[in-house]
N, C-alpha and C. Protein backbone atom coordinates (compact mmCIF):
# COMPACT_ATOMS: atom_id res chain seq x y z
N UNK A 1 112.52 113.11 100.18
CA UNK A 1 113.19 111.84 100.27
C UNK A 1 113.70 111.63 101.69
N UNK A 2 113.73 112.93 102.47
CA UNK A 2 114.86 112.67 103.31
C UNK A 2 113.68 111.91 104.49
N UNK A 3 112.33 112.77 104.21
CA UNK A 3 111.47 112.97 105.43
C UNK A 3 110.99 111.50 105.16
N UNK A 4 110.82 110.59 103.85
CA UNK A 4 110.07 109.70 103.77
C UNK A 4 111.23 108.53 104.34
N UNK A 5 112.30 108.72 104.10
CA UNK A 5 113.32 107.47 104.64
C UNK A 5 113.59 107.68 105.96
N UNK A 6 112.86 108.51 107.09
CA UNK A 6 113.25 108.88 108.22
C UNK A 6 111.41 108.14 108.65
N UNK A 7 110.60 108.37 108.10
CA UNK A 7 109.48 108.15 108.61
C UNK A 7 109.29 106.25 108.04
N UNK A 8 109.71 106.10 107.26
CA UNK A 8 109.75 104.73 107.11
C UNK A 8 110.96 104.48 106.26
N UNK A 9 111.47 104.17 107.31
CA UNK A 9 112.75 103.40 107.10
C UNK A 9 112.76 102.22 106.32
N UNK A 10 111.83 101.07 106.35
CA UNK A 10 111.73 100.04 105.17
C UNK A 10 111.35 100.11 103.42
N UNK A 11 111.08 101.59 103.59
CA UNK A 11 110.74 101.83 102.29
C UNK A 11 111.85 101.04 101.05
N UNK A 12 110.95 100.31 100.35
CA UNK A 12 111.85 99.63 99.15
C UNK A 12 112.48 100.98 98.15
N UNK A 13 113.35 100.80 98.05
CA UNK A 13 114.71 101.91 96.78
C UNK A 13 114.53 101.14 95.81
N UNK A 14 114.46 101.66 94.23
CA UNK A 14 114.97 101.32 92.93
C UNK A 14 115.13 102.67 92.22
N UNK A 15 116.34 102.50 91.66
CA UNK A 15 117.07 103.20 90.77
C UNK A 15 116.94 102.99 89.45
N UNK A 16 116.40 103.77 88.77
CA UNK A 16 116.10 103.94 87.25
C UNK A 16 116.27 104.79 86.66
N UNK A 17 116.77 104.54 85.44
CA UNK A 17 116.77 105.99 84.60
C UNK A 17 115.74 106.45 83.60
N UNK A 18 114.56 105.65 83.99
CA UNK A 18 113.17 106.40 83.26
C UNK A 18 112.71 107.21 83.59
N UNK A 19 113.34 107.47 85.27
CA UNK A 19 112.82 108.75 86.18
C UNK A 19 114.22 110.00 86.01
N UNK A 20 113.27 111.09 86.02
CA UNK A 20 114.32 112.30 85.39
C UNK A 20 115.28 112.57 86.83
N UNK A 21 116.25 113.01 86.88
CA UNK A 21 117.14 113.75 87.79
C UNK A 21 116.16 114.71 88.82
N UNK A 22 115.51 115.35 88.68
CA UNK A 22 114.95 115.84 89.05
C UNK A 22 113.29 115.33 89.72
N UNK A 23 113.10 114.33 89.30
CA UNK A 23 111.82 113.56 89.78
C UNK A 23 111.89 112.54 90.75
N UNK A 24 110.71 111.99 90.86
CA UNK A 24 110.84 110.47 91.58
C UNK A 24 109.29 110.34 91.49
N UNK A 25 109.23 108.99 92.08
CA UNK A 25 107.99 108.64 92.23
C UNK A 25 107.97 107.52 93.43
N UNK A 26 106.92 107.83 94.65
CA UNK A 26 106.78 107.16 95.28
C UNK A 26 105.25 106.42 95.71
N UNK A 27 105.51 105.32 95.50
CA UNK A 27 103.93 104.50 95.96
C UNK A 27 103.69 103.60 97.16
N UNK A 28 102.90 103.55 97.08
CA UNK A 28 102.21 102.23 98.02
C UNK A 28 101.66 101.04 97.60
N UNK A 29 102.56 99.99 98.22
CA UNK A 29 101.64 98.56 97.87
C UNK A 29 101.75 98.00 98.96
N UNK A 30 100.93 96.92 98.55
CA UNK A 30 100.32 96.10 99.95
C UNK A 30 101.85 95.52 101.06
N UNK A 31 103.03 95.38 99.56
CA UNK A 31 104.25 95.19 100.97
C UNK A 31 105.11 96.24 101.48
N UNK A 32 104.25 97.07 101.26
CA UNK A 32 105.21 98.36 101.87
C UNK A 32 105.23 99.61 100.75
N UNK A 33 105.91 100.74 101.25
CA UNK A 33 106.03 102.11 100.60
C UNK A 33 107.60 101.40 99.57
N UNK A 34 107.31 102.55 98.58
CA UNK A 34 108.11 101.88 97.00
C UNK A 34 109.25 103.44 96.43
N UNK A 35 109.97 103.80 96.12
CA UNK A 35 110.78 104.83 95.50
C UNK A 35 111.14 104.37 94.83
N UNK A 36 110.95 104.98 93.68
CA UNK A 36 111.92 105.50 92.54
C UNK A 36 112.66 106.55 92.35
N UNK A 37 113.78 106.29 92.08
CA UNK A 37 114.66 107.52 91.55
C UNK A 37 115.48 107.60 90.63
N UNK A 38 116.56 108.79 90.49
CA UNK A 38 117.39 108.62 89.59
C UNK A 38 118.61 108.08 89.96
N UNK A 39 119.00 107.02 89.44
CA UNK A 39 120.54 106.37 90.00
C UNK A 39 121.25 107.49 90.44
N UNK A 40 121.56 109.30 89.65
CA UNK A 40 122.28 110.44 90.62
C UNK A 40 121.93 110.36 91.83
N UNK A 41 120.82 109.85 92.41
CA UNK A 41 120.66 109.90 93.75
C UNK A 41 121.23 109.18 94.58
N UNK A 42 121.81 108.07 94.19
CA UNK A 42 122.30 107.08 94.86
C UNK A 42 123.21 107.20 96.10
N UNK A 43 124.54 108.08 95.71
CA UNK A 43 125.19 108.78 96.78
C UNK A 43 124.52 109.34 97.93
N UNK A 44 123.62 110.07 98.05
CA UNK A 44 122.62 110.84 98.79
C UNK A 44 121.44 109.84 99.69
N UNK A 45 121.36 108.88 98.99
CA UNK A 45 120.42 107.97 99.84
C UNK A 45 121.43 106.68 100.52
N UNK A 46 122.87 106.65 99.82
CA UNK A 46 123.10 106.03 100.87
C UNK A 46 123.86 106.53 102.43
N UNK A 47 124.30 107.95 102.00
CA UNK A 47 124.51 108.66 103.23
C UNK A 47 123.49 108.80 103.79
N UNK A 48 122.32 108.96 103.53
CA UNK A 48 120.97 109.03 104.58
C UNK A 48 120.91 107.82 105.40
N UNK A 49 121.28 106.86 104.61
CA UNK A 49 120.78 104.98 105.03
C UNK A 49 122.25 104.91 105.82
N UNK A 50 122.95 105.31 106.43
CA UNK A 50 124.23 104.91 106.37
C UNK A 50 125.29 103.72 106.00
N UNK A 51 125.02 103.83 104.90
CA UNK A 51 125.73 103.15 103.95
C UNK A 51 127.22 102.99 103.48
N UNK A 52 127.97 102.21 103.29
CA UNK A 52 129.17 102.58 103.12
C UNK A 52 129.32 101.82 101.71
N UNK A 53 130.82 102.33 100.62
CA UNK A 53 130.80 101.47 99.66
C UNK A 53 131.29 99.93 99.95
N UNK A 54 130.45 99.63 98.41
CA UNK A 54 130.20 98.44 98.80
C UNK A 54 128.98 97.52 99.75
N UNK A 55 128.67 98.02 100.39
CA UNK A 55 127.20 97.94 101.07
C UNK A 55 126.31 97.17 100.57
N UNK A 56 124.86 96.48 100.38
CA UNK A 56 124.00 96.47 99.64
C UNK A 56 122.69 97.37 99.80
């Protein structure tokens, strides 16, 4: 996660809980690279993104 939000930074985020804690899934479409994760991740990707609360 860390290497793919450092190498493309526009990558679209969605948070779901169909994806396990432990998984993700990332794709490609024609508007760009796509993640899924588990909402637990959320904290963690927005300290990567530097994010603060409240943020979008």
């Amino acid at each position: 996660m860390r290497r793919l939000l450092r190498e493309e930074p526009s990558t679209r985020i969605h948070f779901t809980d169909a994806i396990t804690a432990g998984s993700y899934y990332n794709g490609t479409r024609p508007e760009g690279s796509v993640l899924f994760l588990h909402p637990s991740h959320r904290p963690l990707v927005d300290e990567l993104l530097g994010r603060r609360d409240g943020d979008p």
